[in-house]
PDB file of N, CA and C in Angstrom:
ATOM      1  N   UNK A   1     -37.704  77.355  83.957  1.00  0.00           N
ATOM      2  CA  UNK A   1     -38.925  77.797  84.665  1.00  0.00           C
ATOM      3  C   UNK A   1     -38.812  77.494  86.155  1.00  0.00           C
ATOM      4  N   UNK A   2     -39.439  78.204  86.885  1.00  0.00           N
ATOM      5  CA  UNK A   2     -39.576  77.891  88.326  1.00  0.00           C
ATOM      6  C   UNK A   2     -40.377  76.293  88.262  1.00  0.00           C
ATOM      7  N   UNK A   3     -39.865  75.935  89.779  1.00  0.00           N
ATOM      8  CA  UNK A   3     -40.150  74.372  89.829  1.00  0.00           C
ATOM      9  C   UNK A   3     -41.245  74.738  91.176  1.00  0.00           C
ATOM     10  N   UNK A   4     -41.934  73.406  90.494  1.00  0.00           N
ATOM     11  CA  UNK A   4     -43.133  73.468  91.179  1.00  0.00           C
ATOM     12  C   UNK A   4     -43.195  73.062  92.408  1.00  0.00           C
ATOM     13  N   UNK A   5     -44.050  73.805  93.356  1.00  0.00           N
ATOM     14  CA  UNK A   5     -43.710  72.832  94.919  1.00  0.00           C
ATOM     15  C   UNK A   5     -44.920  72.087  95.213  1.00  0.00           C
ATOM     16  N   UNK A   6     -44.535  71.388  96.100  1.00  0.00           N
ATOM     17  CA  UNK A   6     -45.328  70.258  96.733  1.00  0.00           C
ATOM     18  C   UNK A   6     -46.285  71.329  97.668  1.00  0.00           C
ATOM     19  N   UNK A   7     -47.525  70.984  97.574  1.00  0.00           N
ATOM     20  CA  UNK A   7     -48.116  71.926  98.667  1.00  0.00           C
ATOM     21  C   UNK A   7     -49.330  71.097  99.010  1.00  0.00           C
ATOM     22  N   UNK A   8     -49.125  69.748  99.509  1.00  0.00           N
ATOM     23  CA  UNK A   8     -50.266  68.949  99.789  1.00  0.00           C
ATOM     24  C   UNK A   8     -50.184  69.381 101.239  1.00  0.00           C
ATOM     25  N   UNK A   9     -48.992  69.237 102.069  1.00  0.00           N
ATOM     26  CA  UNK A   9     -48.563  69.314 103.317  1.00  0.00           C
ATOM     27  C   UNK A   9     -49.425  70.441 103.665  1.00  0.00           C
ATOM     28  N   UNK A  10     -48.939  72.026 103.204  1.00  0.00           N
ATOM     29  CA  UNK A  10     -49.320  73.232 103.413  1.00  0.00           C
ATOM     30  C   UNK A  10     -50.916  73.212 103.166  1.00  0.00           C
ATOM     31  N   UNK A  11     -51.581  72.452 102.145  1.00  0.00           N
ATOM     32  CA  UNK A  11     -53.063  72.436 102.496  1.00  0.00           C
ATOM     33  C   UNK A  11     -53.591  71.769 103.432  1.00  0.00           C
ATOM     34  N   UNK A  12     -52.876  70.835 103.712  1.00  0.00           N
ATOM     35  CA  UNK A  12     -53.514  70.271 105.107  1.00  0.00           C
ATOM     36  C   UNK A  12     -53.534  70.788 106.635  1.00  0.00           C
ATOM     37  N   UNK A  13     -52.074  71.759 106.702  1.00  0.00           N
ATOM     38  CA  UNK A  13     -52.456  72.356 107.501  1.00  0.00           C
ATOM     39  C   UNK A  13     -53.414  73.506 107.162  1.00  0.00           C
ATOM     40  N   UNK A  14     -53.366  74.145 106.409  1.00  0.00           N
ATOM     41  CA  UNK A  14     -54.161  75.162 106.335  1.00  0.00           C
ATOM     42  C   UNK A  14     -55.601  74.709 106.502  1.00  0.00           C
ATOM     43  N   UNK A  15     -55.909  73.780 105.949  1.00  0.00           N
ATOM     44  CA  UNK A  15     -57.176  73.152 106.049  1.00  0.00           C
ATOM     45  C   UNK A  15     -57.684  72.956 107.658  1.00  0.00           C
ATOM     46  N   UNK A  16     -56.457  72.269 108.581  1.00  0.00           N
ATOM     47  CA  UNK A  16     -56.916  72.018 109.823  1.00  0.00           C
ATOM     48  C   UNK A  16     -56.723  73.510 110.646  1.00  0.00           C
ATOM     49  N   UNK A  17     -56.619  74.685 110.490  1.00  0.00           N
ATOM     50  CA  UNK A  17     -56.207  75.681 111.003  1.00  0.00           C
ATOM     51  C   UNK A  17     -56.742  76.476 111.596  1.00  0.00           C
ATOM     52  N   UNK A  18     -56.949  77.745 112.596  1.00  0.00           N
ATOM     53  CA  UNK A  18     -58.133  78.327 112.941  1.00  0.00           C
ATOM     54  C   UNK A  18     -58.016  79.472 111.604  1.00  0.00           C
ATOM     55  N   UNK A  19     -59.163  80.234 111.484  1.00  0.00           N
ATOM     56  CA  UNK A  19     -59.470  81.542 110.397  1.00  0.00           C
ATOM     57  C   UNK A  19     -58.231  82.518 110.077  1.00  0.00           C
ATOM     58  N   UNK A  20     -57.906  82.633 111.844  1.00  0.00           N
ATOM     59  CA  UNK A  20     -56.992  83.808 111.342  1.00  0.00           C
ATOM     60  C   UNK A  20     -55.500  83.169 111.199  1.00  0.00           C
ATOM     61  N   UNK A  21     -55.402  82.044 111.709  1.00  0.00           N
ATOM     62  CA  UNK A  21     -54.380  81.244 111.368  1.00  0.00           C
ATOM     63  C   UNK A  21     -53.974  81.136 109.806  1.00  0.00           C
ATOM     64  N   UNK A  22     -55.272  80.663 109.339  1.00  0.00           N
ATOM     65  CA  UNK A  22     -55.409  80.424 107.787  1.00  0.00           C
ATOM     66  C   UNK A  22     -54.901  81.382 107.047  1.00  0.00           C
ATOM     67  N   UNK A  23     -55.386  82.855 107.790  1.00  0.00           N
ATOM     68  CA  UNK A  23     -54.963  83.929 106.552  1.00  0.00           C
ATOM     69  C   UNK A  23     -53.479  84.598 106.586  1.00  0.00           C
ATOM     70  N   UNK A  24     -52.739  84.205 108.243  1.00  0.00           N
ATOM     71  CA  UNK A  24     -51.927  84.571 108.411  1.00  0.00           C
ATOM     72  C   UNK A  24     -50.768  83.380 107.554  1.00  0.00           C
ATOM     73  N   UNK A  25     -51.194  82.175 107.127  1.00  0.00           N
ATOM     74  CA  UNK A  25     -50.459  81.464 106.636  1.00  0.00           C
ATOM     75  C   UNK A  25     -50.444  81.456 105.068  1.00  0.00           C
ATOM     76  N   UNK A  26     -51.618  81.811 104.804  1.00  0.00           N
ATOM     77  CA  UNK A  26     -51.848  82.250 103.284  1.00  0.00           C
ATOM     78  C   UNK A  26     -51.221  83.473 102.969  1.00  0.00           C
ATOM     79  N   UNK A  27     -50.957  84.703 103.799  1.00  0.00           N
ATOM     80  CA  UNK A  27     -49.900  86.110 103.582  1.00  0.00           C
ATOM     81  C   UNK A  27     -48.691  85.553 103.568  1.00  0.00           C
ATOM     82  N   UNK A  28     -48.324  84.957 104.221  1.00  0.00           N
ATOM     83  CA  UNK A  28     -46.458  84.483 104.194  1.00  0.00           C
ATOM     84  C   UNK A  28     -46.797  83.954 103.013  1.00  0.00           C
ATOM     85  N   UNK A  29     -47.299  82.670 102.846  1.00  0.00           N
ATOM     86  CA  UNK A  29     -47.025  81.767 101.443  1.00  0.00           C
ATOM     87  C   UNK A  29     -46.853  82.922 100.266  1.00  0.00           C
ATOM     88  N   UNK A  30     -47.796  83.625  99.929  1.00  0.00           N
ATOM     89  CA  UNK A  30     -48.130  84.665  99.054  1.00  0.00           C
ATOM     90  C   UNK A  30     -47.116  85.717  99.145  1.00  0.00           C
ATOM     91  N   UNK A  31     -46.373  85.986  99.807  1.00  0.00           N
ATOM     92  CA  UNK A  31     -45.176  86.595  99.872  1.00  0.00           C
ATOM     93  C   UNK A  31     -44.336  86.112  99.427  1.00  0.00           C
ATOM     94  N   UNK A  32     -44.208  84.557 100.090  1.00  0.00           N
ATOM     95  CA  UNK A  32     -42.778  83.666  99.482  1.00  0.00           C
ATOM     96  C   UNK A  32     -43.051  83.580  97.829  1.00  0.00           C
ATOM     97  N   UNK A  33     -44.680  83.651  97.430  1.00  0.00           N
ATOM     98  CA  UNK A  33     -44.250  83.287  95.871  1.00  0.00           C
ATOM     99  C   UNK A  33     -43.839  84.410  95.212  1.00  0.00           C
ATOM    100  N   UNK A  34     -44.455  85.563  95.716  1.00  0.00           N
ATOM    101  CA  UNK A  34     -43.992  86.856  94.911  1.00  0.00           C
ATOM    102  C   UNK A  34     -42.856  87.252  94.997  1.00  0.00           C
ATOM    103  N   UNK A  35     -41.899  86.608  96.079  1.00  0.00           N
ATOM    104  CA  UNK A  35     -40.433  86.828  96.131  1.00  0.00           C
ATOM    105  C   UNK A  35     -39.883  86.132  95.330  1.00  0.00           C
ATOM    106  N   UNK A  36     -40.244  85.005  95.041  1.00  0.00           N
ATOM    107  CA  UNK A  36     -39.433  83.457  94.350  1.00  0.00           C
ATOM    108  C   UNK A  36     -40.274  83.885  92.703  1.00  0.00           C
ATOM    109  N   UNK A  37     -41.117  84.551  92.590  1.00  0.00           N
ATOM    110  CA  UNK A  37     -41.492  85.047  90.663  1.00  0.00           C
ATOM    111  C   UNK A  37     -40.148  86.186  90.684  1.00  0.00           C
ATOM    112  N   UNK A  38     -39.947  87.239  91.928  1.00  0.00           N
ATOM    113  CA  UNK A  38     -39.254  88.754  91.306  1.00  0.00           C
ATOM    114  C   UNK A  38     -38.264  88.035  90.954  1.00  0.00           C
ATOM    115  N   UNK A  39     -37.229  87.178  91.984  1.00  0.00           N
ATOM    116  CA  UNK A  39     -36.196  86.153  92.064  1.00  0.00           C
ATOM    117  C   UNK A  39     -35.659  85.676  90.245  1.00  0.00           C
ATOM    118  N   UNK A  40     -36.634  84.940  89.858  1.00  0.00           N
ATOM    119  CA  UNK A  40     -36.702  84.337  88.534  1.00  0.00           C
ATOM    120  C   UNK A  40     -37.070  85.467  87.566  1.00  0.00           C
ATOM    121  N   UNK A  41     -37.504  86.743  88.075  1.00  0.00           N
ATOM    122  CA  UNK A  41     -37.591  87.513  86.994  1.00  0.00           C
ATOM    123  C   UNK A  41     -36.307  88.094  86.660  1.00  0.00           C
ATOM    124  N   UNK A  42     -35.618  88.576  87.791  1.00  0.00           N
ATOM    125  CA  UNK A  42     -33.896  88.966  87.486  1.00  0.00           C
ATOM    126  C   UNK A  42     -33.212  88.139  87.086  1.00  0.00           C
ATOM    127  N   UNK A  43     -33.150  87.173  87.654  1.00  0.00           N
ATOM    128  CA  UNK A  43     -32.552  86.137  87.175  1.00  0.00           C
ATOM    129  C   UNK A  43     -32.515  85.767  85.407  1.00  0.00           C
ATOM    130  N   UNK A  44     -33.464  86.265  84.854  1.00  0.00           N
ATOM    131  CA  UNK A  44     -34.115  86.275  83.526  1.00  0.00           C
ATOM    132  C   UNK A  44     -33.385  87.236  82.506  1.00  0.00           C
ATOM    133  N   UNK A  45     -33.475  88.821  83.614  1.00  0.00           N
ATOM    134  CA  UNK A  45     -33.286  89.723  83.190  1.00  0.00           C
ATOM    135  C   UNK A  45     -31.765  89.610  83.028  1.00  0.00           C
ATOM    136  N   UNK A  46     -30.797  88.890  84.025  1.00  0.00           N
ATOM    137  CA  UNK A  46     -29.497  89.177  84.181  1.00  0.00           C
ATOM    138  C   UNK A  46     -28.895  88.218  82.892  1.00  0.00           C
ATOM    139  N   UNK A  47     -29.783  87.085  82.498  1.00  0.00           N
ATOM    140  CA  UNK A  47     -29.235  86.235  81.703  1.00  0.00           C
ATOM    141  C   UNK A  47     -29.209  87.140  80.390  1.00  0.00           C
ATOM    142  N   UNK A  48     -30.577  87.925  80.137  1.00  0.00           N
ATOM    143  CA  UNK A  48     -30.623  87.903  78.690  1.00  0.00           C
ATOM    144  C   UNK A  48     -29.522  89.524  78.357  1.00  0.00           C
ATOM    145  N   UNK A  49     -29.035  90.297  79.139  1.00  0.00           N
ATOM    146  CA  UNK A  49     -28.209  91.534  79.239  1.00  0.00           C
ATOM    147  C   UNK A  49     -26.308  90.304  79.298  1.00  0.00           C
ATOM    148  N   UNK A  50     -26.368  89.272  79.417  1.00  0.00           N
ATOM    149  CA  UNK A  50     -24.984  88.466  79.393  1.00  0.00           C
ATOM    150  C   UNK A  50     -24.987  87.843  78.285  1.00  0.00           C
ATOM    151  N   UNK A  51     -26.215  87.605  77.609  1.00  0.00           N
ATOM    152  CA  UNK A  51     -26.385  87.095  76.238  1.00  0.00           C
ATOM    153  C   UNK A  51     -26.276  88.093  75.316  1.00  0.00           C
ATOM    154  N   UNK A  52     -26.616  88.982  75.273  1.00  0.00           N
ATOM    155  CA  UNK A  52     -26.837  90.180  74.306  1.00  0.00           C
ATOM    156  C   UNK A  52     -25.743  90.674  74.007  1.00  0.00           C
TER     157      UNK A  52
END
């Protein structure tokens, strides 16, 4: 399974941040996870087509 990250850091800044700061830091994050799920989804896909 994907490993979990630390994101105390990333709420604190986000927490101290201005609005549009906030949302511009919440789009990257939200990008990085949907890259790092497709990531582990091939990764998934490539195992079980080497198993088969």
């Amino acid at each position: 399974m994907l490993k979990r990250r630390r994101t105390a850091r990333f709420k604190r800044n986000i927490r101290n941040a201005s609005p549009n700061r906030r949302r511009i830091m919440l789009k990257n994050i939200h990008k990085k996870i949907l890259h790092r799920r497709s990531q582990y989804g091939m990764i998934q896909m490539t195992e079980e087509t080497t198993s088969a």
